[in-house]
Structure formats: C-alpha cells, structure tokens
C-alpha atoms as a PDB file:
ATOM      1  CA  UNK A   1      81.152 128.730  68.714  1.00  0.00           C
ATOM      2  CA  UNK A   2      79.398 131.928  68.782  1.00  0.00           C
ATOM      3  CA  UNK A   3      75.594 132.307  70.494  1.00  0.00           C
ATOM      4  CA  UNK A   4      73.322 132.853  67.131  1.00  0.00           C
ATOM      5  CA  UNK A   5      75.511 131.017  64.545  1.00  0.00           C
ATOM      6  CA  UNK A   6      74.660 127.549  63.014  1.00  0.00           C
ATOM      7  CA  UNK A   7      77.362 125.001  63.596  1.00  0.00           C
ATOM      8  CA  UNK A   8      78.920 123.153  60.782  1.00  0.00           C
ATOM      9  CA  UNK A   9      81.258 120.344  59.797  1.00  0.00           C
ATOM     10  CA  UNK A  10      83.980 122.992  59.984  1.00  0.00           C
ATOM     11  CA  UNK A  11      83.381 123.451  64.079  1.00  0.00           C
ATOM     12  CA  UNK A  12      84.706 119.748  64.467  1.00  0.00           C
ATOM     13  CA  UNK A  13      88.257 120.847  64.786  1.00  0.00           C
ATOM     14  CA  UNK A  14      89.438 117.767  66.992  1.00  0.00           C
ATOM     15  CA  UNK A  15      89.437 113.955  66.395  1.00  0.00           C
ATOM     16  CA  UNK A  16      88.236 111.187  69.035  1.00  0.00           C
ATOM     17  CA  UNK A  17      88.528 107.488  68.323  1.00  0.00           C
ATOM     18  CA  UNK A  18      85.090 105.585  69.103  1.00  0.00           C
ATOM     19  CA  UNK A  19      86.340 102.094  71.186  1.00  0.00           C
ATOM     20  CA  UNK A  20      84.014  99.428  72.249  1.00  0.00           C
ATOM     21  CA  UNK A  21      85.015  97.163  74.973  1.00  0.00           C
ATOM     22  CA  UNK A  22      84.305  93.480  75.060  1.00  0.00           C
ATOM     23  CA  UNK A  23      85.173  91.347  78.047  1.00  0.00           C
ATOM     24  CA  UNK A  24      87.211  88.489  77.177  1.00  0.00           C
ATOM     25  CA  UNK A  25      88.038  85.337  79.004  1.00  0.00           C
ATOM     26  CA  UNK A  26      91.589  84.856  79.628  1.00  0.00           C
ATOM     27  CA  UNK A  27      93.558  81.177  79.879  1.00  0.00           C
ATOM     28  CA  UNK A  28      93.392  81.757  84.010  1.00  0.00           C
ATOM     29  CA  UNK A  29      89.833  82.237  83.809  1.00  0.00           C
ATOM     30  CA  UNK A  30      89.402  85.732  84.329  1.00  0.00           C
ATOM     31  CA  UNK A  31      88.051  88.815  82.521  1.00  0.00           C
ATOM     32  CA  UNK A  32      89.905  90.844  80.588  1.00  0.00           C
ATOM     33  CA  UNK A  33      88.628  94.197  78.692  1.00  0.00           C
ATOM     34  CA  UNK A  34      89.613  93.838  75.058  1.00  0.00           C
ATOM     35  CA  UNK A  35      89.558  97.270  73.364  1.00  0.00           C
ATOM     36  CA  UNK A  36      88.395  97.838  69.556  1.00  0.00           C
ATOM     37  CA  UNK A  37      88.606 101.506  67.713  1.00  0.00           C
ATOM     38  CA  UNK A  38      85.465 101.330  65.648  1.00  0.00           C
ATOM     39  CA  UNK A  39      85.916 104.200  64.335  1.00  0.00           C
ATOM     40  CA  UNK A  40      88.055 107.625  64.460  1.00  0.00           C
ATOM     41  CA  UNK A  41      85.820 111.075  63.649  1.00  0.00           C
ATOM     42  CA  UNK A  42      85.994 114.967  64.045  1.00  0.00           C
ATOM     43  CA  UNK A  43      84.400 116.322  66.942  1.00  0.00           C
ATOM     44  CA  UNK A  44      83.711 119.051  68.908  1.00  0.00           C
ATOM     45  CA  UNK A  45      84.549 119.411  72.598  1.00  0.00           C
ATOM     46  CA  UNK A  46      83.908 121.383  75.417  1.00  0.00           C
ATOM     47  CA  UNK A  47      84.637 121.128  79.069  1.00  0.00           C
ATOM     48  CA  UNK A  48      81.606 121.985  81.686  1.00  0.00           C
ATOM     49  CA  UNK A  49      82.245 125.230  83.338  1.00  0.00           C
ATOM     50  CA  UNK A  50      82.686 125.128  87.077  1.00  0.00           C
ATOM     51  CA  UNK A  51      79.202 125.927  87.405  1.00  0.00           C
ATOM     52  CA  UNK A  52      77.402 123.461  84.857  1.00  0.00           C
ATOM     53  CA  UNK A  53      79.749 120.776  86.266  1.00  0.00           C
ATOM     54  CA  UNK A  54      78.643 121.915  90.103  1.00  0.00           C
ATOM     55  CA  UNK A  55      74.988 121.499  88.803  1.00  0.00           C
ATOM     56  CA  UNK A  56      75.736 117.908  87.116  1.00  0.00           C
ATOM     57  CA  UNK A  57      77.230 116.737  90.495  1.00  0.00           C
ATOM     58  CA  UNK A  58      74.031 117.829  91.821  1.00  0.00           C
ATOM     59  CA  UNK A  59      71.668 115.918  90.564  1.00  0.00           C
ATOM     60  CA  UNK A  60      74.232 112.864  90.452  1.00  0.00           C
ATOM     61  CA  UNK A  61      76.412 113.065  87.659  1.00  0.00           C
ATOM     62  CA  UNK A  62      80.055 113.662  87.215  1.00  0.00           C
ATOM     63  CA  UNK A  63      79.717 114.500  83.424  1.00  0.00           C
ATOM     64  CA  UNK A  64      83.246 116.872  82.504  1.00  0.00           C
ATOM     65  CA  UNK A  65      82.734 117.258  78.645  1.00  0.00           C
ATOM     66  CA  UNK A  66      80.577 117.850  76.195  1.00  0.00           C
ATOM     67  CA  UNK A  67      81.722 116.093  72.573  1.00  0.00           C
ATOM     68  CA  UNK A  68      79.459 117.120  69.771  1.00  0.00           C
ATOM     69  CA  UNK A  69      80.155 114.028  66.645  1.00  0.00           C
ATOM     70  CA  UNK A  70      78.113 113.466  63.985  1.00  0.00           C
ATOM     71  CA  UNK A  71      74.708 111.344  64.175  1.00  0.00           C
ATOM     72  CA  UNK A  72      75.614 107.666  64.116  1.00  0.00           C
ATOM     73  CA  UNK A  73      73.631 104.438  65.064  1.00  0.00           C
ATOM     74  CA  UNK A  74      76.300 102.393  66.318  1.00  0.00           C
ATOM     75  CA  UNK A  75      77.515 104.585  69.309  1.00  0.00           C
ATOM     76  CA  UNK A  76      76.426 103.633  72.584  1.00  0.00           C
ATOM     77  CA  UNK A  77      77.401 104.501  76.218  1.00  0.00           C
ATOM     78  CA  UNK A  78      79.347 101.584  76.797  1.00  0.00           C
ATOM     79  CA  UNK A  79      81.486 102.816  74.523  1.00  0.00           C
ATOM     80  CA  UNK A  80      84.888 105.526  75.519  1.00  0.00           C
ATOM     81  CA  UNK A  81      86.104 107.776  73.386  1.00  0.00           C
ATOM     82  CA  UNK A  82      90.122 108.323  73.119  1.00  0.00           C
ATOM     83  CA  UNK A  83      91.292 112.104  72.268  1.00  0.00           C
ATOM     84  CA  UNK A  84      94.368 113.978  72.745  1.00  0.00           C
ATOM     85  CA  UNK A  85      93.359 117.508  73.101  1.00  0.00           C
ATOM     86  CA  UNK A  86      95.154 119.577  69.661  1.00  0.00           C
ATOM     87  CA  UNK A  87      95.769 122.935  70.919  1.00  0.00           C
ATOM     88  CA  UNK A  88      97.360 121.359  73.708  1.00  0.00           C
ATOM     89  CA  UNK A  89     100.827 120.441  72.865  1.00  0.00           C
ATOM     90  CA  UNK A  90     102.237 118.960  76.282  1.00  0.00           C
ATOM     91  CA  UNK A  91      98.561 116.694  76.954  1.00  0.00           C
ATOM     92  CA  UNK A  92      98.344 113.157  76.692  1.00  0.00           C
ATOM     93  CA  UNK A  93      95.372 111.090  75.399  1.00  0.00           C
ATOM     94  CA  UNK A  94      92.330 111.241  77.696  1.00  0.00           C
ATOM     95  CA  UNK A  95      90.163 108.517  77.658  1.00  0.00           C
ATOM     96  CA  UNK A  96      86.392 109.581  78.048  1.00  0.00           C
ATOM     97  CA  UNK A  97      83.767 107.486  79.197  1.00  0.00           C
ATOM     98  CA  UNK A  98      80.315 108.025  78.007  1.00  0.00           C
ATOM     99  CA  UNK A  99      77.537 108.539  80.598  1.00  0.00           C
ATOM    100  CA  UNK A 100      74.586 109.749  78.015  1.00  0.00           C
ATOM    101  CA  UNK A 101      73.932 110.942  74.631  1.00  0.00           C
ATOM    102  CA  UNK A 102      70.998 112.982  72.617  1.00  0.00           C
ATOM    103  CA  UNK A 103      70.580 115.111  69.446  1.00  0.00           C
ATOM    104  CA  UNK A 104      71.577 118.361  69.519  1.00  0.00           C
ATOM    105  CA  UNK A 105      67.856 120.588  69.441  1.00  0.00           C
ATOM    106  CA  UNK A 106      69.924 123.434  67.211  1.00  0.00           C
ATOM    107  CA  UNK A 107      71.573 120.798  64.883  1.00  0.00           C
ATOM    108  CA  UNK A 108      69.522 117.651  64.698  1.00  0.00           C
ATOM    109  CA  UNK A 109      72.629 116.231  62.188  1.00  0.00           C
ATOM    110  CA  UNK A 110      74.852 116.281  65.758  1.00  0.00           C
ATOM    111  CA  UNK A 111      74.780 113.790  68.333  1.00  0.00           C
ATOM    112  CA  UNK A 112      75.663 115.055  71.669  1.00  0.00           C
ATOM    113  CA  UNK A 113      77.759 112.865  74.292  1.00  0.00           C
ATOM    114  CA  UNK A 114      78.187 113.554  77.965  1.00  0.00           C
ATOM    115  CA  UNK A 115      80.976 112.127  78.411  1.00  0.00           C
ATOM    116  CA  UNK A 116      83.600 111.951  81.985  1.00  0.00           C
ATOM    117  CA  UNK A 117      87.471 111.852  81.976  1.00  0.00           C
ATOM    118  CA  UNK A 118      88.892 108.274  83.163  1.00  0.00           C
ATOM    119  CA  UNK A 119      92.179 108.450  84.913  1.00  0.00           C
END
C-alpha cells in the first residue's frame, strides 16, 4: 500500500484462518492441543524488514509479520493464525502465532496483529 492512501477492504488480498487452541485431556492422562478454525477472513500481510525486525529483537520480541484483519472481539493472542502465502505458488501453510494486537491509528476499522512464524 502506498504512503498517503487510505486502505480499504480491497487491500486484504490474502486469507488467514483464526484457530483457538484448547488443551484437552487425553485417555493416558496427558495434554493434548485440540485445534478449532473459528473463523477464516481476508487480511493483509507484511513481513518486518530486516531492520524493524532487528529493532523488535531489541527490545525482546521476535515479531516477523504484520497481519492487518478486520476489527473483531473474539480474537485474542492465544490464538494462531494459518495462511498459505497466494503469490507464492511453491509455499506451504505457515502457522503464525500471535504475540500482540492494536487498532490501526490510520484505519480504526483494522485490527493490527504482531504475529511470529511457528516452525
């Protein structure tokens, strides 16, 4: 997106599913993460830039995206986000764990994740 411009529903060219993970017990006892899609959305992503992500490790973060969704109560950072990338024809899905979240300041209609790549 260009400096200046507005953004609007038509920037959220890619697609993330919103999971929440709730630990289950299984028959042995143990934990088990059991994975719901609450929802699937457009979004817009970014990656950090060497330096921004340089400056995040800095003050203790390892934050590598920036996913732009629209304003919803029900997200929290528990929650990971599943995408495979559009424009990128030989990627797999990338699962993306959120670290924090605000309102955009130019576009108050946008929530803003900072979100981390889980391998």
């Amino acid at each position: 997106m260009s400096k200046g411009r507005r953004m609007t529903a038509g920037d959220l060219t890619e697609s993330v599913a919103i999971r929440s993970i709730a630990l289950a017990t299984d028959s042995q006892g143990g934990q088990a993460e059991t994975p719901s899609t609450l929802d699937t959305v457009p979004a817009q992503i970014a990656a950090l830039s060497t330096r921004a992500r340089l400056a995040a490790r800095a003050v203790g973060a390892d934050t590598s995206y920036l996913v732009k969704i629209r304003q919803r109560g029900d997200v929290t950072d528990k929650m990971r986000l599943l995408w495979t990338p559009r424009y990128d024809f030989s990627a797999t899905q990338k699962t993306l764990e959120i670290s924090g979240m605000y309102t955009d300041p130019a576009n108050t209609w946008l929530m803003v994740l900072e979100c981390e790549e889980r391998t």
